[in-house]
Protein backbone atom coordinates (compact mmCIF):
# COMPACT_ATOMS: atom_id res chain seq x y z
CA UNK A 1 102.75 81.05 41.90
CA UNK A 2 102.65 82.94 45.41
CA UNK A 3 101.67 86.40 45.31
CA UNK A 4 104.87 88.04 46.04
CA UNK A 5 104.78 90.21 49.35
CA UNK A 6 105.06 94.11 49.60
CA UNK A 7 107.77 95.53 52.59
CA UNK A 8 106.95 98.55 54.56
CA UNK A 9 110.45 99.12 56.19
CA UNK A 10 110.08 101.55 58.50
CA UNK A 11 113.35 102.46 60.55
CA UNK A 12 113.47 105.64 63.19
CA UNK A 13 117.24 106.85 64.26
CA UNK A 14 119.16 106.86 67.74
CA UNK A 15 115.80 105.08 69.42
CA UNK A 16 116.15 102.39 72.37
CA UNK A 17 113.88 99.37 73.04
CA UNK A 18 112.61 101.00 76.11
CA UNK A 19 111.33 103.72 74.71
CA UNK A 20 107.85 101.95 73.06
CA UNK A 21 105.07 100.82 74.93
CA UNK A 22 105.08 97.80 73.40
CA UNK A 23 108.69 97.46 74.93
CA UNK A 24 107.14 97.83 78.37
CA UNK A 25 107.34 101.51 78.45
CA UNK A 26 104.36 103.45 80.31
CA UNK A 27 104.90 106.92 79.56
CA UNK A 28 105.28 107.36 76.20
CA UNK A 29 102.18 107.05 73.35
CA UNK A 30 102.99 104.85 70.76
CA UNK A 31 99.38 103.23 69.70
CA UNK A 32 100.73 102.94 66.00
CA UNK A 33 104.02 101.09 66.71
CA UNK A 34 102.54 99.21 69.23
CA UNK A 35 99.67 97.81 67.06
CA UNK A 36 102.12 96.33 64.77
CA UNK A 37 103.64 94.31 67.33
CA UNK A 38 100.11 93.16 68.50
CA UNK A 39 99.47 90.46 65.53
CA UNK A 40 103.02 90.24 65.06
CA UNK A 41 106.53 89.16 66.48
CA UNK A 42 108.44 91.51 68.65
CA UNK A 43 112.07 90.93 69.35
CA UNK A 44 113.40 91.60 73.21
CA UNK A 45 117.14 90.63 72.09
CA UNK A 46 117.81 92.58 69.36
CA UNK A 47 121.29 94.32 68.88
CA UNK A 48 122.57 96.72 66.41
CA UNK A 49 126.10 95.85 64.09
CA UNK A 50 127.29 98.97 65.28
CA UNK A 51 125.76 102.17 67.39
CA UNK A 52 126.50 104.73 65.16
CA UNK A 53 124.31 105.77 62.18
CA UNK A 54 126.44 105.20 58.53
CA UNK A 55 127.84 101.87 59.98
CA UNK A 56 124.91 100.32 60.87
CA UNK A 57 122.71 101.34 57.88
CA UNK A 58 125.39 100.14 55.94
CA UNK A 59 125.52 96.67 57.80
CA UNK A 60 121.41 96.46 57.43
CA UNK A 61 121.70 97.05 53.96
CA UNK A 62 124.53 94.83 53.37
CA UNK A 63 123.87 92.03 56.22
CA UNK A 64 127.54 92.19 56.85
CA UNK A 65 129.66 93.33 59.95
CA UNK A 66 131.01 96.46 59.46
CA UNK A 67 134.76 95.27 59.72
CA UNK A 68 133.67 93.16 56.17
CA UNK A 69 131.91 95.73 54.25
CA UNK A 70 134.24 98.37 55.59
CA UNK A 71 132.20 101.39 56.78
CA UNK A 72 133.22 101.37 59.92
CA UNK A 73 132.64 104.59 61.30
CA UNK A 74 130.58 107.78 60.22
CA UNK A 75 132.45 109.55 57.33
CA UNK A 76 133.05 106.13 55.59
CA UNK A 77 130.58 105.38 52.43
CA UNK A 78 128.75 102.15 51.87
CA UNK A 79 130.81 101.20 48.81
CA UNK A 80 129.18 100.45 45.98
CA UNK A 81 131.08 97.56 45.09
CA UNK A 82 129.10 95.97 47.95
CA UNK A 83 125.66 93.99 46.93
CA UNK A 84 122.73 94.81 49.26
CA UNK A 85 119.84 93.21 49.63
CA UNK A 86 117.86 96.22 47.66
CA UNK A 87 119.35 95.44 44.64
CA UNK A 88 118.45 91.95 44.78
CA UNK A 89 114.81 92.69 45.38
CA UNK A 90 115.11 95.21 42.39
CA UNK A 91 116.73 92.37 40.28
CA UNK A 92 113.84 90.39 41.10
CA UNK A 93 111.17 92.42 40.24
CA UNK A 94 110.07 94.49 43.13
CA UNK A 95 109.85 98.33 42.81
CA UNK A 96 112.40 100.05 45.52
CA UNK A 97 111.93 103.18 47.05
CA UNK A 98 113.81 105.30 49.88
CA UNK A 99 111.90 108.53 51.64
CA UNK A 100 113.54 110.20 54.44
CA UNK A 101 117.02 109.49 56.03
CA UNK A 102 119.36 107.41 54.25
CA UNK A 103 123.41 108.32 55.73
CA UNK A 104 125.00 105.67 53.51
CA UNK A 105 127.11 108.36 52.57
CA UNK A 106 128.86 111.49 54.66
CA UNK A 107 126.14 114.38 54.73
CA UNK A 108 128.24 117.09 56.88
CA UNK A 109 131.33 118.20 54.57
CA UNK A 110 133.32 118.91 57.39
CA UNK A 111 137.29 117.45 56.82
CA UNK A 112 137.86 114.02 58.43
CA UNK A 113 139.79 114.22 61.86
CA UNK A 114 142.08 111.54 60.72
CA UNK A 115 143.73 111.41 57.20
CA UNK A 116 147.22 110.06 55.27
CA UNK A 117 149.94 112.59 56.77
CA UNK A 118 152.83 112.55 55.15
CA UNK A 119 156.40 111.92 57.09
CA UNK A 120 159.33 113.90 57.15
CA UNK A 121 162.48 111.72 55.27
CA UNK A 122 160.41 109.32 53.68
CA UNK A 123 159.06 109.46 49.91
CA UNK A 124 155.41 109.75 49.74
CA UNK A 125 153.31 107.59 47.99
CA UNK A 126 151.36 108.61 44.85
CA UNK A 127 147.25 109.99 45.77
CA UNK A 128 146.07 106.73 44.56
CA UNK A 129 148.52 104.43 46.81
CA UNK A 130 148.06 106.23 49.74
CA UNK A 131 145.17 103.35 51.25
CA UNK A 132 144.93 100.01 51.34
CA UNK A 133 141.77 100.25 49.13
CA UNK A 134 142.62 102.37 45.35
CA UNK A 135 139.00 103.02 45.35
CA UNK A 136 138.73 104.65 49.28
CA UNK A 137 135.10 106.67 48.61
CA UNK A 138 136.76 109.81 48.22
CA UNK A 139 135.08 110.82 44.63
CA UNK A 140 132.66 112.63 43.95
CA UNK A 141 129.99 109.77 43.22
CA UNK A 142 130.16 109.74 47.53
CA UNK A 143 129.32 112.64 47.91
CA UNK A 144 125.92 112.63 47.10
CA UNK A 145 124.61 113.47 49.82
CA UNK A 146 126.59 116.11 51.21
CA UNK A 147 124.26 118.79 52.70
CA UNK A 148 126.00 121.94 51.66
CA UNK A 149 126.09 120.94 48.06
CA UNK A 150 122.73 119.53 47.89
CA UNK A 151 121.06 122.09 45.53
CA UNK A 152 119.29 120.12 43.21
CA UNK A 153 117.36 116.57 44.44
CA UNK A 154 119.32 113.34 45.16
CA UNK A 155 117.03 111.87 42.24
CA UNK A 156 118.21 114.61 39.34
CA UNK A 157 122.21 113.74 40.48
CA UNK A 158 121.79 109.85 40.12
CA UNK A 159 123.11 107.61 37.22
CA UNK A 160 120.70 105.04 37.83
CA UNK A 161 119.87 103.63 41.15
CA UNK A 162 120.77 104.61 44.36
CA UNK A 163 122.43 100.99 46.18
CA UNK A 164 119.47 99.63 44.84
CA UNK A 165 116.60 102.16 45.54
CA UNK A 166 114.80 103.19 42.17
CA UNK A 167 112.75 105.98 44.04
CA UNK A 168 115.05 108.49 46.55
CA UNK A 169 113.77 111.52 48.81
CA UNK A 170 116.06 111.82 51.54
CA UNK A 171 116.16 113.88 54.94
CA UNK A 172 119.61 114.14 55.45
CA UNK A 173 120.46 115.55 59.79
CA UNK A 174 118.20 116.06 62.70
CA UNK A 175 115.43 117.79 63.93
CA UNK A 176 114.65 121.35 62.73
CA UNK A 177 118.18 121.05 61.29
CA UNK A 178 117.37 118.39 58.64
CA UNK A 179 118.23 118.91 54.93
CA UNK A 180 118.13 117.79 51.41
CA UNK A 181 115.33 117.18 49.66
CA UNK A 182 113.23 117.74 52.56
CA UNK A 183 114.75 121.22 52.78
CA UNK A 184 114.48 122.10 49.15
CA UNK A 185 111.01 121.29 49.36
CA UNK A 186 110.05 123.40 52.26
CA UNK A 187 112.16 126.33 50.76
CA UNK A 188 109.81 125.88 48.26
CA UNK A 189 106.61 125.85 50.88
CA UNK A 190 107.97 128.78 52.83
CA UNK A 191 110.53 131.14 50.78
CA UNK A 192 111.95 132.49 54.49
CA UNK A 193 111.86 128.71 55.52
CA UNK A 194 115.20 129.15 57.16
CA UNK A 195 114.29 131.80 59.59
CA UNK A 196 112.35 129.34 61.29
CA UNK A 197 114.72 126.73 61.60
CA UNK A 198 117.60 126.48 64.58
CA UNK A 199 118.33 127.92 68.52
CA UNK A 200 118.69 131.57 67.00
CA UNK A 201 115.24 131.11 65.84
CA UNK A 202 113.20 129.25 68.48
CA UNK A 203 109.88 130.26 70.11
CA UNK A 204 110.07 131.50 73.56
CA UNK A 205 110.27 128.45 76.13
CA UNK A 206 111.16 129.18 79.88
CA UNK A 207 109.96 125.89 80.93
CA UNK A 208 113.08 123.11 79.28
CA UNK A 209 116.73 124.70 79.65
CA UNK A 210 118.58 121.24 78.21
CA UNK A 211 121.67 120.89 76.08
CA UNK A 212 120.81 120.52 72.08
CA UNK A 213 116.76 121.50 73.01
CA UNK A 214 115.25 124.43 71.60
CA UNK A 215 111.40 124.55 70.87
CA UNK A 216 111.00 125.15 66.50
CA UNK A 217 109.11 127.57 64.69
CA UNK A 218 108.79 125.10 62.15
CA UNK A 219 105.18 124.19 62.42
CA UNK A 220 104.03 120.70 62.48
CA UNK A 221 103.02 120.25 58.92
CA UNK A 222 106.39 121.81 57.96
CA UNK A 223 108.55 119.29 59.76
CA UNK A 224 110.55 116.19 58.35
CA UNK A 225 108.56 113.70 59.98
CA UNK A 226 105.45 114.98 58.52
CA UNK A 227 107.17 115.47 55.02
CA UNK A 228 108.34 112.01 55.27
CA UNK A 229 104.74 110.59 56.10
CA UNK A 230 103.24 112.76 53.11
CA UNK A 231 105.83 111.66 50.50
CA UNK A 232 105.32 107.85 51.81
CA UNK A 233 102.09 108.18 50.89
CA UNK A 234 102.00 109.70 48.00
CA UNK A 235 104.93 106.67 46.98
CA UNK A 236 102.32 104.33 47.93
CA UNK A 237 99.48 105.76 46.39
CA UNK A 238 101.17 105.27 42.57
CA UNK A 239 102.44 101.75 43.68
CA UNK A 240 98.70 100.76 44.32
CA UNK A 241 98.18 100.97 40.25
CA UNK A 242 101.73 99.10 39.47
CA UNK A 243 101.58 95.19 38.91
CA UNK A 244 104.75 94.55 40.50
CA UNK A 245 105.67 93.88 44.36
CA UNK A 246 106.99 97.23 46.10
CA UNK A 247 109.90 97.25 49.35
CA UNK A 248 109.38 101.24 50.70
CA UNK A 249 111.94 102.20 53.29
CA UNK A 250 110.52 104.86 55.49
CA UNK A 251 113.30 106.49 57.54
CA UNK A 252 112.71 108.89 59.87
CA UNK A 253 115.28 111.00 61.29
CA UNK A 254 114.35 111.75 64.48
CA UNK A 255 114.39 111.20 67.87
CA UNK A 256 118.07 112.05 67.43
CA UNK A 257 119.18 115.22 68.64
CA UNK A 258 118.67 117.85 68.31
CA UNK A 259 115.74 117.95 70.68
CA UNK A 260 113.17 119.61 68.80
CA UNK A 261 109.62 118.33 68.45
CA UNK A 262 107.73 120.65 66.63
CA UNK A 263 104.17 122.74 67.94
CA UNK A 264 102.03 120.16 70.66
CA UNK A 265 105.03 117.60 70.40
CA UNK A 266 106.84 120.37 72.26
CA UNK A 267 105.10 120.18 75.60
CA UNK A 268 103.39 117.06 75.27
CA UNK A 269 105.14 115.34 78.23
CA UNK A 270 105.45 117.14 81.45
CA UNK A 271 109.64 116.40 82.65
CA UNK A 272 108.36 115.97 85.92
CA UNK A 273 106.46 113.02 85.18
CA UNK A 274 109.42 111.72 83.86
CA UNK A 275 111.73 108.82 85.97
CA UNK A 276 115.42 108.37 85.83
CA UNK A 277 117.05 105.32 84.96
CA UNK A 278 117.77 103.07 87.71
CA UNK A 279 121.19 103.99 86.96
CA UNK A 280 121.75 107.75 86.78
CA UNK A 281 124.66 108.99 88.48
CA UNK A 282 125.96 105.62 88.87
CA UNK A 283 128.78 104.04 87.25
CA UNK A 284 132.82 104.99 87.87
CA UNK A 285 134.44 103.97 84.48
CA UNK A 286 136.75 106.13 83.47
CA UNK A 287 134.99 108.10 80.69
CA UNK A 288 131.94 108.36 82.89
CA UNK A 289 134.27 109.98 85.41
CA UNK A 290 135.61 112.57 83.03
CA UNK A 291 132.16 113.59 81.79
CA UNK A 292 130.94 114.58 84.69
CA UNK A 293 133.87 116.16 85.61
CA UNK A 294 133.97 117.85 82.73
CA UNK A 295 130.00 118.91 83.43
CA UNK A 296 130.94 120.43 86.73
CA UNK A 297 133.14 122.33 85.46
CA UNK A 298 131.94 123.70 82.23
CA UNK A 299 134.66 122.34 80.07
CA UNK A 300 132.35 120.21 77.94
CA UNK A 301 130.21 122.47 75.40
CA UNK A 302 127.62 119.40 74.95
CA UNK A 303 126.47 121.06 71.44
CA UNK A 304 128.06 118.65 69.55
CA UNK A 305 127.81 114.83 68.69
CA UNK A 306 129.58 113.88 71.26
CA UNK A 307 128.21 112.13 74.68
CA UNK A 308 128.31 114.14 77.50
CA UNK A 309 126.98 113.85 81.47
CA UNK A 310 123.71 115.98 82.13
CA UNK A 311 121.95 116.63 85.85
CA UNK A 312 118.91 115.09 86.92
CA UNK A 313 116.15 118.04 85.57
CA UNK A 314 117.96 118.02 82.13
CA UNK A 315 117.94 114.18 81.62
CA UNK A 316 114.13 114.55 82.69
CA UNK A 317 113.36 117.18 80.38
CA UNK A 318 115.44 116.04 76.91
CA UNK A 319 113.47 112.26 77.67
CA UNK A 320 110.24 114.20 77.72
CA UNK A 321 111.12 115.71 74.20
CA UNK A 322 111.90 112.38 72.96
CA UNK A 323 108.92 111.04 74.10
CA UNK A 324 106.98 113.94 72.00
CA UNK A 325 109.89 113.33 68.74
CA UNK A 326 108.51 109.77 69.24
CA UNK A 327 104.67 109.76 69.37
CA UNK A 328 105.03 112.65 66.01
CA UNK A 329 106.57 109.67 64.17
CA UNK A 330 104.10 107.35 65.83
CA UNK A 331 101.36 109.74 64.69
CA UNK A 332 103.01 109.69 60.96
CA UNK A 333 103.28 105.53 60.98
CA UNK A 334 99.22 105.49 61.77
CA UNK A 335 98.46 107.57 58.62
CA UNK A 336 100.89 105.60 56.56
CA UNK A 337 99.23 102.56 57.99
CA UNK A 338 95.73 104.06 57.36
CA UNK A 339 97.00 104.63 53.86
CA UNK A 340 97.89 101.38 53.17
CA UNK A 341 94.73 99.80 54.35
CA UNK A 342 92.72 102.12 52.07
CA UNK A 343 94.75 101.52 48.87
CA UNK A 344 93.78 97.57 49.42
CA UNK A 345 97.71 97.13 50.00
CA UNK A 346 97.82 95.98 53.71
CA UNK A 347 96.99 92.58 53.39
CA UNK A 348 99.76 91.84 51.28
CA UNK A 349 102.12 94.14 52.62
CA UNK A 350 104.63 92.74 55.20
CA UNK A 351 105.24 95.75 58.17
CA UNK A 352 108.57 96.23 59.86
CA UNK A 353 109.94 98.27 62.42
CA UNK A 354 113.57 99.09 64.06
CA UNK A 355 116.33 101.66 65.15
CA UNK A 356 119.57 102.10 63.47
CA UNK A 357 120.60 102.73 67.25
CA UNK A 358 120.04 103.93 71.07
CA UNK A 359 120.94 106.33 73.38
CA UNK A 360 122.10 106.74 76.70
CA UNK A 361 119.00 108.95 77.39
CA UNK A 362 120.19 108.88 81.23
CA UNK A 363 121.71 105.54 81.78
CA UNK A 364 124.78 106.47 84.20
CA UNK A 365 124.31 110.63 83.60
CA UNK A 366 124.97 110.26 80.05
CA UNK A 367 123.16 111.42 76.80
CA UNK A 368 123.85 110.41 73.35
CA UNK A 369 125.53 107.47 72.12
CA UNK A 370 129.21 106.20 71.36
CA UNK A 371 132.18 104.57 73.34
CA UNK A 372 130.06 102.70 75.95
CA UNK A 373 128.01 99.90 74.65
CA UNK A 374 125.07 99.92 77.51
CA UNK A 375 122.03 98.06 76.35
CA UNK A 376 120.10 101.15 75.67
CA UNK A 377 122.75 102.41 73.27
CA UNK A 378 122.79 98.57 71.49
CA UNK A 379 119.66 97.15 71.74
CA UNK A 380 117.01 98.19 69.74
CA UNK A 381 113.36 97.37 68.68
CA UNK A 382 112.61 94.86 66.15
CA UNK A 383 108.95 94.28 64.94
CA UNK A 384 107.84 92.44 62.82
CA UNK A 385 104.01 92.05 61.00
CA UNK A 386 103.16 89.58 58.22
CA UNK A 387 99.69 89.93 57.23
CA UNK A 388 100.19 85.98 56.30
CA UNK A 389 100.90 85.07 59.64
CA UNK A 390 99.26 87.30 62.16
CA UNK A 391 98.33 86.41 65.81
CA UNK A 392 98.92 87.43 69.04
CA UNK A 393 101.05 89.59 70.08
CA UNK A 394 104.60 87.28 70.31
CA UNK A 395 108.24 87.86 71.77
CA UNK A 396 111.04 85.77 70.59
CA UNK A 397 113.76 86.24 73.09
CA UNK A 398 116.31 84.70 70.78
CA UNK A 399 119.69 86.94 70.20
CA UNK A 400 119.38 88.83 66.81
CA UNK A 401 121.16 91.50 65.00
CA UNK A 402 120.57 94.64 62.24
CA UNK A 403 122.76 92.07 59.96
CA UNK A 404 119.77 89.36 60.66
CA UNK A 405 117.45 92.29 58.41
CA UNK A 406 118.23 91.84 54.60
CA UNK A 407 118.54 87.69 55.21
CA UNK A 408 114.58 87.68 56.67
CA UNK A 409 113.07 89.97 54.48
CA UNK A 410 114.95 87.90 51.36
CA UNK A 411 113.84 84.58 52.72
CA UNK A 412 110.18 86.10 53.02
CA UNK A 413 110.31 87.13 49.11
CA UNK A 414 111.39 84.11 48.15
CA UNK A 415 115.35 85.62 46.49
CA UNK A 416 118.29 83.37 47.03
CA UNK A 417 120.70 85.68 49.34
CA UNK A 418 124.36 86.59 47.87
CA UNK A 419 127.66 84.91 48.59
CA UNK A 420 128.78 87.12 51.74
CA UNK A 421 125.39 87.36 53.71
CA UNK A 422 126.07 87.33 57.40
CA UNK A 423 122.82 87.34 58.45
CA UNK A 424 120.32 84.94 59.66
CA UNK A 425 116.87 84.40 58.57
CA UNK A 426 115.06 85.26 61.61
CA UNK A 427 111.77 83.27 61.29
CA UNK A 428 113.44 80.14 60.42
CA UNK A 429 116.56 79.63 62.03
CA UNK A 430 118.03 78.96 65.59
CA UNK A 431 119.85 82.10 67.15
CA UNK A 432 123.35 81.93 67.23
CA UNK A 433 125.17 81.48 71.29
CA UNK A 434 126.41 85.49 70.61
CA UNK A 435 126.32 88.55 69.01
CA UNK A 436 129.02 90.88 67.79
CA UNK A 437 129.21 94.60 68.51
CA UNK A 438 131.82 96.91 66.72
CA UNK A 439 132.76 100.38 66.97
CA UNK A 440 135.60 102.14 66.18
CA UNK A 441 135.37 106.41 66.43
CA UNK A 442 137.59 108.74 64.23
CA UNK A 443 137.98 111.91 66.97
CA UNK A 444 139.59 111.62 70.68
CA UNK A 445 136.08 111.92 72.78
CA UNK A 446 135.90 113.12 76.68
CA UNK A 447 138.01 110.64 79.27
CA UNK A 448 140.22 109.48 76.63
CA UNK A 449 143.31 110.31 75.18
CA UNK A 450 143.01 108.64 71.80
CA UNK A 451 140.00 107.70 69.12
CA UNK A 452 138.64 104.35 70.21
CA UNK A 453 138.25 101.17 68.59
CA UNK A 454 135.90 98.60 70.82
CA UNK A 455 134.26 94.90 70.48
CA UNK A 456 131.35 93.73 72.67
CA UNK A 457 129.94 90.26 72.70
CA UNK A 458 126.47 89.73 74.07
CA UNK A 459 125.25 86.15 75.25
CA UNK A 460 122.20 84.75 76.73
CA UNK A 461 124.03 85.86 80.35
CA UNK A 462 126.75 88.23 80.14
CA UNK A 463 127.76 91.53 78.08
CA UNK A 464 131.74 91.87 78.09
CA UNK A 465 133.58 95.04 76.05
CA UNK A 466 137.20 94.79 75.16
CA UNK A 467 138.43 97.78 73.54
CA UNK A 468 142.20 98.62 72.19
CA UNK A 469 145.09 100.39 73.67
CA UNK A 470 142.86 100.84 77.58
CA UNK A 471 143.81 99.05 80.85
CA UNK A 472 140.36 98.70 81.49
CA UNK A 473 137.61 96.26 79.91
CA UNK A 474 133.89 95.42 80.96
CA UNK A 475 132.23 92.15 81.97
CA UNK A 476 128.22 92.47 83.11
CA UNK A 477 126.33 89.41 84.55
CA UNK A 478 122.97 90.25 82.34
CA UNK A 479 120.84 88.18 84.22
CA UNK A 480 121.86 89.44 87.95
CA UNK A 481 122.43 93.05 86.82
CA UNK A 482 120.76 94.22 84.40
CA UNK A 483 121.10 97.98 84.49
CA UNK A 484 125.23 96.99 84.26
CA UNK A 485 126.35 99.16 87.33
CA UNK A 486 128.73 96.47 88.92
CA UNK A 487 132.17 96.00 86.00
CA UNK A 488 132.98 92.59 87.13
CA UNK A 489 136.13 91.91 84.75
CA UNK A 490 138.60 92.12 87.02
CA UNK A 491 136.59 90.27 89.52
CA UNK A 492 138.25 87.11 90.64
CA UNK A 493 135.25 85.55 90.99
CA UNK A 494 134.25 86.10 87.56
CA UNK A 495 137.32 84.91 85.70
CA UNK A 496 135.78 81.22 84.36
CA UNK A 497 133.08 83.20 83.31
CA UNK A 498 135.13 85.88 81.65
CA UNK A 499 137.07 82.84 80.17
CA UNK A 500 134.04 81.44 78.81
CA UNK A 501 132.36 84.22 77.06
CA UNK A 502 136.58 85.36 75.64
CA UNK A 503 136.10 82.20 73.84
CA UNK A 504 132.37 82.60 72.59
CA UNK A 505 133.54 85.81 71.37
CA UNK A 506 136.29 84.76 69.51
CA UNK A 507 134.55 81.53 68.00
CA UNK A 508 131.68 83.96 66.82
CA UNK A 509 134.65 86.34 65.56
CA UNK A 510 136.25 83.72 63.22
CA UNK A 511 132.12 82.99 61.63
CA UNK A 512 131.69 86.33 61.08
CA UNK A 513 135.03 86.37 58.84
CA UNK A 514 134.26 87.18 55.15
CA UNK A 515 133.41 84.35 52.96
CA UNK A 516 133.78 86.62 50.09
CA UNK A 517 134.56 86.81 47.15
CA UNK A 518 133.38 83.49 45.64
CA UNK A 519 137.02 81.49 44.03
CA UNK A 520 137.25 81.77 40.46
CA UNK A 521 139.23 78.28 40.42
CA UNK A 522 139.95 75.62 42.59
CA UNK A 523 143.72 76.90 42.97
């Protein structure tokens, strides 16, 4: 029988494409990252389910849209009545860990902003008939990873596994904010560990005045992505004695804002070596509009999650910090990598690499993510290294998708998928003519009067975004604009085309329908 392969998973958060220089980008170092992709396959089509955080993690783990398994913004659990492809590996043998981020569940505690409300002259339902689902994720086995509560590790508060992961040490936030057992552990490192952590507490820094960017006094060895890196290889170190076949997901994270790289990472990258995006300041959707607006005039407090406009020297100066966010992880991947080699594991150890989604990071003004599906908020890298199968560095331009995850790493150990699967075994089948992209928000965001709920379809030429309850909808020719700065929905000389890709998107709608459950009798 064929040795069964090890996984190293490793997955960064709110990271575009573009933003690797093995995605064609100059400025920032990423030797690591980008030596992975150099004997192996690098994806230049690769989308995300959804661009926020617990929906697409969820769709990864499940390989299922997030209007099947439900999660469909943040705030909403992965329920565990849903299989993912973790447990299967664990059913077959392999031993499962998780270190650093995992957001299937909520880790804020603050109240939803939309919830049952009961109306005046009508009886109200009982608490448990109140949603269309009896079991709506409200108990307390979701709330695992609530920050404020987390006193005692993820791994002591577990009844079993955790969706499938044997071994959990999460990092739940960002930056010099991030919690759980991270934070518990460097409470233990530094008893004041707090008073280094957060704007109030940041080193002196003239130089980068940028919404969200402060430069840490947590030093470099105290900071998530070097806990994460540590614990991954201490993880690996006791796998190296085990018999059995191990899946690690490393999860970092960062670059998400907050913008704080920690000691050198700080000034690494000079902003004014730093370009714009061919399309700052352009763009006149209505949103776009409103943010800057709302810039000009001060009305936006851009310390939140929300996306927001920013001026030319800020946009310059929060890319440099990503860049520095970016080549810390980069610098943690090499030592994990290093680590592996040692322990004799590499050569049977199958690397991966992706985002769980982008960021504006200047496209049109903008920073952050959410309501605008841009490529650099959608597309993200995709790497992946077989030690079986290296070569040259390749790029399949083939359309692909974070539900496309659990199916290829399955088919590479050799497990029958579940009933349900969405996803598409990248290595041996044929892309499919589009790719669905769903988001739906819980909170009203700036330039609209009302939370949004939006559906993109990408094809080989054109991007088009239909979203509910608007009187405006986008349709990008890919191939002649790239950088999507000319809307041409309404354009009469795009409506065969717009035609076209309507129907695409609804014949790719109806496949992604759930096939699930199995019948239990013919009728």
């Amino acid at each position: 029988m064929t040795k069964r392969p090890n996984f190293l998973f490793i997955i960064t958060d709110q990271h575009r494409a573009d933003h690797l220089g093995c995605y064609g980008n100059a400025i920032v170092q990423t030797p690591n990252i980008d030596r992975i992709a150099a004997t192996g396959t690098r994806w230049d089509r690769f989308y995300v389910a959804n661009p926020i955080c617990m929906p697409n993690r969820a769709s990864i783990m499940t390989g299922r849209m997030c209007s099947v398994h439900g999660a469909r913004h943040n705030g909403i659990p992965l329920s565990k009545d849903h299989t993912t492809f973790v447990e299967l590996l664990r059913d077959a043998g392999y031993s499962t860990g998780l270190i650093g981020k995992s957001h299937l569940q909520s880790f804020t505690g603050l109240p939803a902003a939309n919830r049952f409300e009961a109306r005046e002259g009508l009886t109200t339902p009982s608490a448990h008939l109140r949603d269309a689902y009896k079991n709506n994720r409200h108990s307390d086995e979701y709330d695992l990873e609530v920050a404020p509560n987390w006193d005692t590790p993820l791994a002591d508060r577990l009844k079993g596994d955790f969706y499938g992961f044997d071994h959990v040490e999460v990092a739940a936030d960002h930056g010099d904010q991030a919690s759980g057992d991270y934070l518990l552990w460097a409470r233990k490192q530094v008893p004041d560990f707090d008073t280094m952590t957060g704007p109030d507490n940041a080193l002196p820094d003239n130089r980068i005045d940028a919404p969200q960017a402060w430069r840490t006094a947590v030093p470099e060895e105290r900071y998530s992505t070097s806990w994460i890196a540590d614990r991954s290889e201490a993880w690996l170190q006791k796998q190296a004695k085990q018999a059995a076949p191990f899946f690690l997901q490393m999860s970092f994270p960062d670059p998400h804002h907050p913008f704080t790289p920690p000691g050198r990472y700080w000034d690494m990258y000079n902003p004014a070596d730093i370009p714009l995006p061919a399309s700052f300041g352009q763009g006149d959707l209505p949103p776009i509009q409103a943010m800057r607006d709302a810039m000009q005039k001060g009305t936006d407090p851009r310390d939140n999650q929300n996306p927001f406009a920013v001026t030319e020297d800020e946009a310059r100066a929060i890319i440099a910090l990503t860049y520095g966010m970016i080549t810390m992880i980069d610098d943690a991947i090499g030592r994990v990598l290093k680590r592996l080699k040692t322990l004799g594991l590499a050569e049977n150890t199958v690397v991966i690499f992706t985002s769980d989604h982008g960021d504006y990071m200047g496209d049109h003004g903008l920073m952050l993510k959410l309501l605008l599906h841009y490529q650099g908020i959608i597309r993200v890298p995709f790497i992946w290294n077989d030690p079986a199968n290296q070569t040259q560095a390749k790029a399949d331009a083939g359309l692909s998708s974070s539900i496309d995850i659990s199916a290829t790493i399955l088919a590479r150990a050799g497990i029958q998928p579940f009933n349900g699967l969405q996803g598409r075994d990248l290595l041996s089948t044929k892309p499919p003519e589009a790719i669905i992209v769903e988001e739906d928000s819980q909170r009203t965001m700036t330039g609209f009067d009302r939370p949004q709920r939006v559906r993109t379809v990408v094809t080989e030429k054109y991007r088009m975004s239909l979203r509910e309850g608007e009187d405006w909808n986008e349709l990008y020719d890919l191939e002649l604009d790239p950088d999507e700065l000319s809307n041409i929905y309404d354009a009469p000389i795009a409506v065969g085309a717009r035609q076209a890709v309507t129907e695409t998107m609804l014949r790719r709608m109806i496949e992604l329908q759930d096939r699930a459950p199995l019948p239990a009798y013919r009728a």
